[in-house]
PDB file of N, CA and C in Angstrom:
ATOM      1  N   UNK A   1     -13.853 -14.785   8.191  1.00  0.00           N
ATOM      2  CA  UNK A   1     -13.074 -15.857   8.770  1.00  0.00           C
ATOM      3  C   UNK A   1     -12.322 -15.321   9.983  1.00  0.00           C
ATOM      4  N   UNK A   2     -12.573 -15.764  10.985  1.00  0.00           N
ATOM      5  CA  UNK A   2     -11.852 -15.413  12.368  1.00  0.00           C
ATOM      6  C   UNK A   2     -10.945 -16.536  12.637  1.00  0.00           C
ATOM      7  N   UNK A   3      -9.764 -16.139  12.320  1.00  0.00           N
ATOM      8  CA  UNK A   3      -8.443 -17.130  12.847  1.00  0.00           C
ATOM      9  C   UNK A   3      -8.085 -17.370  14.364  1.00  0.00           C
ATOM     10  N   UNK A   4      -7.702 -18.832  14.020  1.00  0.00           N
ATOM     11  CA  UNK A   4      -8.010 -18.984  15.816  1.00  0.00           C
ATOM     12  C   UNK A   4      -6.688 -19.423  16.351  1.00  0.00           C
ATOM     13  N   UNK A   5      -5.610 -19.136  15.025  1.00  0.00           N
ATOM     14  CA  UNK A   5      -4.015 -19.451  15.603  1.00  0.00           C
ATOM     15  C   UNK A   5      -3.514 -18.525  15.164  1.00  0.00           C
ATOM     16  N   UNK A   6      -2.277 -17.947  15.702  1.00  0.00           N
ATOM     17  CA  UNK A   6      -1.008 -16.858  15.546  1.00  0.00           C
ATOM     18  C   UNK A   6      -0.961 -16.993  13.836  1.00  0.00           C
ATOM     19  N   UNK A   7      -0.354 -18.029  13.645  1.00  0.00           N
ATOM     20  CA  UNK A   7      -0.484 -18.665  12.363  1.00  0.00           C
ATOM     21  C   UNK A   7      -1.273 -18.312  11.408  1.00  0.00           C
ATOM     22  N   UNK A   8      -2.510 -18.836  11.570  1.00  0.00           N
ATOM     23  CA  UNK A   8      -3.613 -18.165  10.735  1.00  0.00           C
ATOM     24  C   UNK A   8      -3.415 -16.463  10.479  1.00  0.00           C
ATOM     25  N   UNK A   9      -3.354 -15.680  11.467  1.00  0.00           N
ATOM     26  CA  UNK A   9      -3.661 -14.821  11.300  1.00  0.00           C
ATOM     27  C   UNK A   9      -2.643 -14.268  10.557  1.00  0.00           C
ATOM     28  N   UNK A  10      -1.558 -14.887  10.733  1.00  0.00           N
ATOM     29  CA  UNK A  10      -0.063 -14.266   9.989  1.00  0.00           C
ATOM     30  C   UNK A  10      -0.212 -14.336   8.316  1.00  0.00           C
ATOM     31  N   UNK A  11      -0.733 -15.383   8.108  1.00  0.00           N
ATOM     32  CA  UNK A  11      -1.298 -16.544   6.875  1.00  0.00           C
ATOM     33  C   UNK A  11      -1.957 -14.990   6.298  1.00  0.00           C
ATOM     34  N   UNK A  12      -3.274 -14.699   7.192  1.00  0.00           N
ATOM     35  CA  UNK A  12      -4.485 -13.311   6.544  1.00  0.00           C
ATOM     36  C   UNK A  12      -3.832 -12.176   6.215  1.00  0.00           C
ATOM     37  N   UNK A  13      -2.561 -11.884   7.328  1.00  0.00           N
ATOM     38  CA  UNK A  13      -2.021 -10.643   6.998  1.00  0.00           C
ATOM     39  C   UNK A  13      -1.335 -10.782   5.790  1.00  0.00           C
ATOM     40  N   UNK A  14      -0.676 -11.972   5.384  1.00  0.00           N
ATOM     41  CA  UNK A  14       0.409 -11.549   4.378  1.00  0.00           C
ATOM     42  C   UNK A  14      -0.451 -12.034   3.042  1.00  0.00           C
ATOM     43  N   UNK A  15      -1.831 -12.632   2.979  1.00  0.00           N
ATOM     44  CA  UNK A  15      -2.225 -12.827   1.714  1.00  0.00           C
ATOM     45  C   UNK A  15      -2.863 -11.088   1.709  1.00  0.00           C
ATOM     46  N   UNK A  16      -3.360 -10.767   2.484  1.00  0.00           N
ATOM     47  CA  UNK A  16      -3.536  -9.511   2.057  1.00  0.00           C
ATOM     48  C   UNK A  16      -2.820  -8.254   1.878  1.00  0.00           C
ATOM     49  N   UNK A  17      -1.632  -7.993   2.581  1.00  0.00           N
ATOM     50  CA  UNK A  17      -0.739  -7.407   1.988  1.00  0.00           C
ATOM     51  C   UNK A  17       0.136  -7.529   0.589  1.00  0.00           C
ATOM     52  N   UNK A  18      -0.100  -9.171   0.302  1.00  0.00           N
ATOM     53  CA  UNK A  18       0.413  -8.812  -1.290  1.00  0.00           C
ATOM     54  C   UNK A  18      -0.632  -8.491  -2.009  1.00  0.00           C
ATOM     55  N   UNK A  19      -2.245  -8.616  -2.093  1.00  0.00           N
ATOM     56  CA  UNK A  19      -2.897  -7.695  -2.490  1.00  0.00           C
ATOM     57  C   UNK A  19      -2.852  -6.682  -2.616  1.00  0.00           C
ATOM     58  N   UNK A  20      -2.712  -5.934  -1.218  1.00  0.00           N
ATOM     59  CA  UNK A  20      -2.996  -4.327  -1.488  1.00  0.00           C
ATOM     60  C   UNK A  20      -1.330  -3.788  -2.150  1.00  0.00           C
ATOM     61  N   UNK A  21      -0.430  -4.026  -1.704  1.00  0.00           N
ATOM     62  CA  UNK A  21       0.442  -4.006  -2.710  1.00  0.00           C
ATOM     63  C   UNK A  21       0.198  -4.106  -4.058  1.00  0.00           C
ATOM     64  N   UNK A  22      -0.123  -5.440  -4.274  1.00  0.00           N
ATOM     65  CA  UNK A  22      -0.216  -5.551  -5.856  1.00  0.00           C
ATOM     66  C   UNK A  22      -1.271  -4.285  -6.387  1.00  0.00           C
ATOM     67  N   UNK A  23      -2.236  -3.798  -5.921  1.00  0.00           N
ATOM     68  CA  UNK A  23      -3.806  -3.230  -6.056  1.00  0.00           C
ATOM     69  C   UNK A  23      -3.328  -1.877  -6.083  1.00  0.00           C
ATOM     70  N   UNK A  24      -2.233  -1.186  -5.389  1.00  0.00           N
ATOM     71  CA  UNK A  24      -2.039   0.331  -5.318  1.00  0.00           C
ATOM     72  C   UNK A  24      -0.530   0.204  -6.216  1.00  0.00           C
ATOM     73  N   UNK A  25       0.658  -0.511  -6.892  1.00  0.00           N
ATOM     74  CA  UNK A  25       1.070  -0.624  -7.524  1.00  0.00           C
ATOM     75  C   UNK A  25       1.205   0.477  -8.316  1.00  0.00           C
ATOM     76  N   UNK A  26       0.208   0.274  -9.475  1.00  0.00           N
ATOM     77  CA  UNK A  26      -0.005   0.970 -10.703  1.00  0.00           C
ATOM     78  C   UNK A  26       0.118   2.437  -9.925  1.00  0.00           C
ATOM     79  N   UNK A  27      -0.556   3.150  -9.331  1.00  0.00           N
ATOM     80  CA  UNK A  27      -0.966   4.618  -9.026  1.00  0.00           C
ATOM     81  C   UNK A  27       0.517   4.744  -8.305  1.00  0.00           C
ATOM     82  N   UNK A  28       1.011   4.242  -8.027  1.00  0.00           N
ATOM     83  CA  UNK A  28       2.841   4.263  -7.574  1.00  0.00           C
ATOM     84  C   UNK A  28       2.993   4.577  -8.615  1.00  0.00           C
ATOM     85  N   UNK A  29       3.461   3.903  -9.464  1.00  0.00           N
ATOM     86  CA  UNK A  29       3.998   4.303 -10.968  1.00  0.00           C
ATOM     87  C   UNK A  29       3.699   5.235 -11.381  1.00  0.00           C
ATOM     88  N   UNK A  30       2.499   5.381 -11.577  1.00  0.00           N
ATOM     89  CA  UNK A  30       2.206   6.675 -12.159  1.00  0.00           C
ATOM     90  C   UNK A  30       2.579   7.918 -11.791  1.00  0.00           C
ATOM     91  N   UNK A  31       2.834   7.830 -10.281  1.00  0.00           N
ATOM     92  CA  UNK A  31       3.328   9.097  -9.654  1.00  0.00           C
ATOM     93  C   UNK A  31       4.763   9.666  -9.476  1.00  0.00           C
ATOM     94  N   UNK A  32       5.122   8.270 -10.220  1.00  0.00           N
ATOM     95  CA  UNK A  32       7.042   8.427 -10.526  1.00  0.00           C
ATOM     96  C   UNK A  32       6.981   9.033 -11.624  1.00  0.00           C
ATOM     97  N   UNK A  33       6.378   8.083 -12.383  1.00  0.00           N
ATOM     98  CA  UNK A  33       6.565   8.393 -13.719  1.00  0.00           C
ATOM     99  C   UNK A  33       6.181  10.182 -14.272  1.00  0.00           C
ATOM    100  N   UNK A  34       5.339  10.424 -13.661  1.00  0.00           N
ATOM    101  CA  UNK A  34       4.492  11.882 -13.684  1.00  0.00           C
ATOM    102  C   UNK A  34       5.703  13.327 -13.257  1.00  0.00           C
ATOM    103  N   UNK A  35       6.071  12.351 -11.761  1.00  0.00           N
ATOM    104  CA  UNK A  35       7.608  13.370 -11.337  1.00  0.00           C
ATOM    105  C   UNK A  35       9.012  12.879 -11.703  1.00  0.00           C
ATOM    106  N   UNK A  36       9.417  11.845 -12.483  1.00  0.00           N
ATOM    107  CA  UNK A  36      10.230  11.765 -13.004  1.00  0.00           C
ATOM    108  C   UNK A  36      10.393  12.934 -15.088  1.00  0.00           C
ATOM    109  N   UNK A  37       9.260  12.641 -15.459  1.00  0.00           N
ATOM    110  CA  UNK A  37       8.956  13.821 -16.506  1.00  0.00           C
ATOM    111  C   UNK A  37       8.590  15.501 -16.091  1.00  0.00           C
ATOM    112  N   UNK A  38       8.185  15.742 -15.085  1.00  0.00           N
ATOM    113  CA  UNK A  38       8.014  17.074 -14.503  1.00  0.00           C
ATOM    114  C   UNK A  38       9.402  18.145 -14.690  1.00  0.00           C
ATOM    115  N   UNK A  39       9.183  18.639 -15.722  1.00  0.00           N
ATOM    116  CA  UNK A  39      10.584  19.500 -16.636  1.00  0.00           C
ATOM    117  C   UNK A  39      10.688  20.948 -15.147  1.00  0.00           C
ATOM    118  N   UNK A  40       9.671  20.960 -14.660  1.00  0.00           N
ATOM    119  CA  UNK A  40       9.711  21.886 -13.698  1.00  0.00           C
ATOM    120  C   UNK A  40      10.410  22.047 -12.152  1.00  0.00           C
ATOM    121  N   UNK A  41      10.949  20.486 -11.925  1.00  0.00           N
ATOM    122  CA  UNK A  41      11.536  20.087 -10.892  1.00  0.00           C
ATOM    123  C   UNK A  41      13.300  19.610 -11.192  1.00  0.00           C
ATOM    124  N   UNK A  42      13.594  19.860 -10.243  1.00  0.00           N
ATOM    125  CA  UNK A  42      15.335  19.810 -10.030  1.00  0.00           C
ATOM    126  C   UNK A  42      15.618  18.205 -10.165  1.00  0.00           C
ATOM    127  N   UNK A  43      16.198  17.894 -10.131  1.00  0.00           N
ATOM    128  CA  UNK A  43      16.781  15.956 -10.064  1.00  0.00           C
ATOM    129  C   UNK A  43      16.529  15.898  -8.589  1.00  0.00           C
ATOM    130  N   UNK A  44      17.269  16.630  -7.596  1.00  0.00           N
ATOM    131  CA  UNK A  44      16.971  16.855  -6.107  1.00  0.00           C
ATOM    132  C   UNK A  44      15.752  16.827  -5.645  1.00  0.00           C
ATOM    133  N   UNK A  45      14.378  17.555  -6.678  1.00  0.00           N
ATOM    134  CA  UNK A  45      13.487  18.035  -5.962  1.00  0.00           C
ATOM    135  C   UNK A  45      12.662  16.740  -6.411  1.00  0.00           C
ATOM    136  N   UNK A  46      12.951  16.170  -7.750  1.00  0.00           N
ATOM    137  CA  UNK A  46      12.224  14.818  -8.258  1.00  0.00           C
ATOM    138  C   UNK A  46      12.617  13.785  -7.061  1.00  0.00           C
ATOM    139  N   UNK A  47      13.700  13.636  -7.183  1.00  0.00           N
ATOM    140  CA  UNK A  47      14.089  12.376  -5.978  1.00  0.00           C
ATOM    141  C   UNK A  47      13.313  12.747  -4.173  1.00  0.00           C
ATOM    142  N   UNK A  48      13.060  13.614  -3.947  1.00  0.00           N
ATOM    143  CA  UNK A  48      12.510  14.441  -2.565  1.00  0.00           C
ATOM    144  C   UNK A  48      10.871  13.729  -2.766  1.00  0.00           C
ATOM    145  N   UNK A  49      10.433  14.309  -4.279  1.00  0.00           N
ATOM    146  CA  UNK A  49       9.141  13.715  -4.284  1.00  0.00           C
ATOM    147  C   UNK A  49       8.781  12.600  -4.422  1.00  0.00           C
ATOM    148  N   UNK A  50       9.294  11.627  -5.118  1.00  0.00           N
ATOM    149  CA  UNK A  50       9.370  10.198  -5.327  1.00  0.00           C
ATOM    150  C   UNK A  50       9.378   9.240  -3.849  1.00  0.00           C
ATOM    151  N   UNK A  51      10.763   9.909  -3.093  1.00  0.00           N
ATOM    152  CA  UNK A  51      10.478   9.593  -2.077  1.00  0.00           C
ATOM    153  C   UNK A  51       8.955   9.739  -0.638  1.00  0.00           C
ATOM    154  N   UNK A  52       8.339  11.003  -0.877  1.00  0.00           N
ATOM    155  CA  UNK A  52       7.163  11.054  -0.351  1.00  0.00           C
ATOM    156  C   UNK A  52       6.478  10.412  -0.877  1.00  0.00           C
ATOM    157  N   UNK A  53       6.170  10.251  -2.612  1.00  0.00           N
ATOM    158  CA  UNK A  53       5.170   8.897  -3.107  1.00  0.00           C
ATOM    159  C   UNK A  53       5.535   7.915  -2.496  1.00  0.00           C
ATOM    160  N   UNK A  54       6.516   7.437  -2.026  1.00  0.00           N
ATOM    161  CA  UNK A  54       6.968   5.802  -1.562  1.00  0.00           C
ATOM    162  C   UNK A  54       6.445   5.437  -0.163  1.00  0.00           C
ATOM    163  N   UNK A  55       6.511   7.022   0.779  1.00  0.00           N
ATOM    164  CA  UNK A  55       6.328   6.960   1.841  1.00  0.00           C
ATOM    165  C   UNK A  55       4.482   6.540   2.321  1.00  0.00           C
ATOM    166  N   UNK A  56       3.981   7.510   1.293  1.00  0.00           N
ATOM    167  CA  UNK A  56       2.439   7.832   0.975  1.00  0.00           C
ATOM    168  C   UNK A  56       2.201   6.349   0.647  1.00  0.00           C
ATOM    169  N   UNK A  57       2.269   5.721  -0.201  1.00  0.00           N
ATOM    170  CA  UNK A  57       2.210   4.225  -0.896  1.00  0.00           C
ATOM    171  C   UNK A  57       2.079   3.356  -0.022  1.00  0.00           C
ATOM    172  N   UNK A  58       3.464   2.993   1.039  1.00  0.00           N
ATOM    173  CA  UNK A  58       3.954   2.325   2.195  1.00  0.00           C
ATOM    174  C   UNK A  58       2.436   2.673   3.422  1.00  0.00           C
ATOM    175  N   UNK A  59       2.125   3.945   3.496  1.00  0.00           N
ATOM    176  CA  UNK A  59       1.235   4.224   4.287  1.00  0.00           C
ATOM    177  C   UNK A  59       0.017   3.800   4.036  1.00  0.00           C
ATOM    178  N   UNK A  60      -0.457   4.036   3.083  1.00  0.00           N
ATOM    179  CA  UNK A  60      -2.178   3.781   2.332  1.00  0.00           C
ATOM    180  C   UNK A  60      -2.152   2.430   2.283  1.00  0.00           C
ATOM    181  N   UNK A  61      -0.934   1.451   1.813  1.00  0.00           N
ATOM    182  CA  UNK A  61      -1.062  -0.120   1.994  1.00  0.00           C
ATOM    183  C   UNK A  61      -1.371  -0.371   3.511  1.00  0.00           C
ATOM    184  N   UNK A  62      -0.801   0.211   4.521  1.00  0.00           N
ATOM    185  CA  UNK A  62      -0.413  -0.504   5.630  1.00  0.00           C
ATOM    186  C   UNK A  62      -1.851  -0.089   6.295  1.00  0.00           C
ATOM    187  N   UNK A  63      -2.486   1.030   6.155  1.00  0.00           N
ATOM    188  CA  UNK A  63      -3.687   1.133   6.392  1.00  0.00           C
ATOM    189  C   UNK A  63      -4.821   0.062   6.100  1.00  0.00           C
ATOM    190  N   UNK A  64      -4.244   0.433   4.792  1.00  0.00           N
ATOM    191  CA  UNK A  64      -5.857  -0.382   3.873  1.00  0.00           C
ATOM    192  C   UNK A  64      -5.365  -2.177   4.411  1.00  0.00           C
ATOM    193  N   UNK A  65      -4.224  -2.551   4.621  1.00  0.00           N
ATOM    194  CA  UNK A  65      -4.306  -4.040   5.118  1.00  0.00           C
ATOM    195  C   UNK A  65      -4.928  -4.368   6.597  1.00  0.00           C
ATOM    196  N   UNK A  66      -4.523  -3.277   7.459  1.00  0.00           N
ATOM    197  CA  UNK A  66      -4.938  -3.729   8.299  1.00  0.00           C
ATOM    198  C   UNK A  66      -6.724  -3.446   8.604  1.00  0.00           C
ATOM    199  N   UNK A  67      -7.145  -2.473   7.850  1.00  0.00           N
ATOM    200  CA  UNK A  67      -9.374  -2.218   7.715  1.00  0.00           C
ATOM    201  C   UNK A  67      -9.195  -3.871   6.868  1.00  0.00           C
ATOM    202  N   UNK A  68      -8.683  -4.413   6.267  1.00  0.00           N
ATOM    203  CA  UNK A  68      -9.000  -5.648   4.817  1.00  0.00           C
ATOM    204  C   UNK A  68      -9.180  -6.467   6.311  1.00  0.00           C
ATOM    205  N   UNK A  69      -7.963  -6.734   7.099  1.00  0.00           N
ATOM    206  CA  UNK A  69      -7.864  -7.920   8.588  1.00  0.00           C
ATOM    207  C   UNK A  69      -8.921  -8.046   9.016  1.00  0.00           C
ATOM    208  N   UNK A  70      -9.304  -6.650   9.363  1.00  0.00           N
ATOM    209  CA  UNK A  70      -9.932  -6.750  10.382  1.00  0.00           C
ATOM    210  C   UNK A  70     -11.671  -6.524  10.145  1.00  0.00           C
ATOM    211  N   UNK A  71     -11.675  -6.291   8.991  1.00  0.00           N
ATOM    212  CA  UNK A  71     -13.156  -6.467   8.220  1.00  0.00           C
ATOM    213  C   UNK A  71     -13.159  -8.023   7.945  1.00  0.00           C
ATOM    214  N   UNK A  72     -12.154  -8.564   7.555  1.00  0.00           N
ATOM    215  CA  UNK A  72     -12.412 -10.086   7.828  1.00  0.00           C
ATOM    216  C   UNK A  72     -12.754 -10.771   8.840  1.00  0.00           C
ATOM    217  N   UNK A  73     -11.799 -10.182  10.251  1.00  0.00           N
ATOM    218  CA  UNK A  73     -11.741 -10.981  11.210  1.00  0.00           C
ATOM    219  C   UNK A  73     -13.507 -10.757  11.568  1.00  0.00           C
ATOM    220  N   UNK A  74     -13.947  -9.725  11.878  1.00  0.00           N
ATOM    221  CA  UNK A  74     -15.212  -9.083  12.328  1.00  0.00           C
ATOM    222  C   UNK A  74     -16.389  -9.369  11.543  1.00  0.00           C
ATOM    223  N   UNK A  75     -16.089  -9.765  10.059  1.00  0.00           N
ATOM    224  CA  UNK A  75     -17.421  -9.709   9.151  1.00  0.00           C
ATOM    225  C   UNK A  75     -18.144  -8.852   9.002  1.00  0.00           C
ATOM    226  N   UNK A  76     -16.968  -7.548   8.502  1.00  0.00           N
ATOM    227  CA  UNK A  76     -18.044  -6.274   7.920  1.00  0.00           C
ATOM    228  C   UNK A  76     -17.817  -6.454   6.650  1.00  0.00           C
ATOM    229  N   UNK A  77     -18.903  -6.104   5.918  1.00  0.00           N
ATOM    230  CA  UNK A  77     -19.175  -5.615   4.383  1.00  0.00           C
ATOM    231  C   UNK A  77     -18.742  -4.317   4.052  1.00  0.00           C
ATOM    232  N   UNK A  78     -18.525  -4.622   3.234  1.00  0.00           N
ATOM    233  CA  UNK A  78     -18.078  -3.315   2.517  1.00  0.00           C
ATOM    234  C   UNK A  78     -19.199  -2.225   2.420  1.00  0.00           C
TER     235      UNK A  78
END
C-alpha cells in the first residue's frame, strides 16, 4: 500500500510501531528480568544494564519500523 497523504502515512507508521513494540516486548523482559536476578552485578551495574536493554529495544524497534514502512510502501516480500 503506497500512501498518498501525510496522513496515511502517519496512520502506517504508528500501526506499525505498536506492532513492533508489542512483537519485541517479551525479549525486553526477559533481559530485565535475567539482569535484575544476575547475583553477580551491583544494583548500579544492574540499573547501567537495563538501561542499555532499553536503549537496544528503542533501537531494533525504530529500525525494524521503519524496513516494515517501507517494505510496504515499495512492495517487498519478505
Amino acid at each position: 500500500m503506497v500512501p498518498t497523504r501525510k496522513e496515511d502515512l502517519r496512520k502506517m507508521v504508528t500501526q506499525t510501531t505498536i506492532e513492533m513494540y508489542e512483537e519485541l516486548t517479551p525479549q525486553l523482559i526477559q533481559l530485565i528480568e535475567t539482569t535484575r536476578h544476575d547475583d553477580t552485578l551491583s544494583e548500579a551495574q544492574k540499573q547501567d544494564e537495563i538501561s542499555l536493554h532499553m536503549l537496544g529495544y528503542v533501537k531494533s524497534c525504530t529500525n525494524e519500523i521503519i524496513i516494515e514502512v517501507l517494505a510496504k510502501i515499495l512492495g517487498l516480500d519478505n
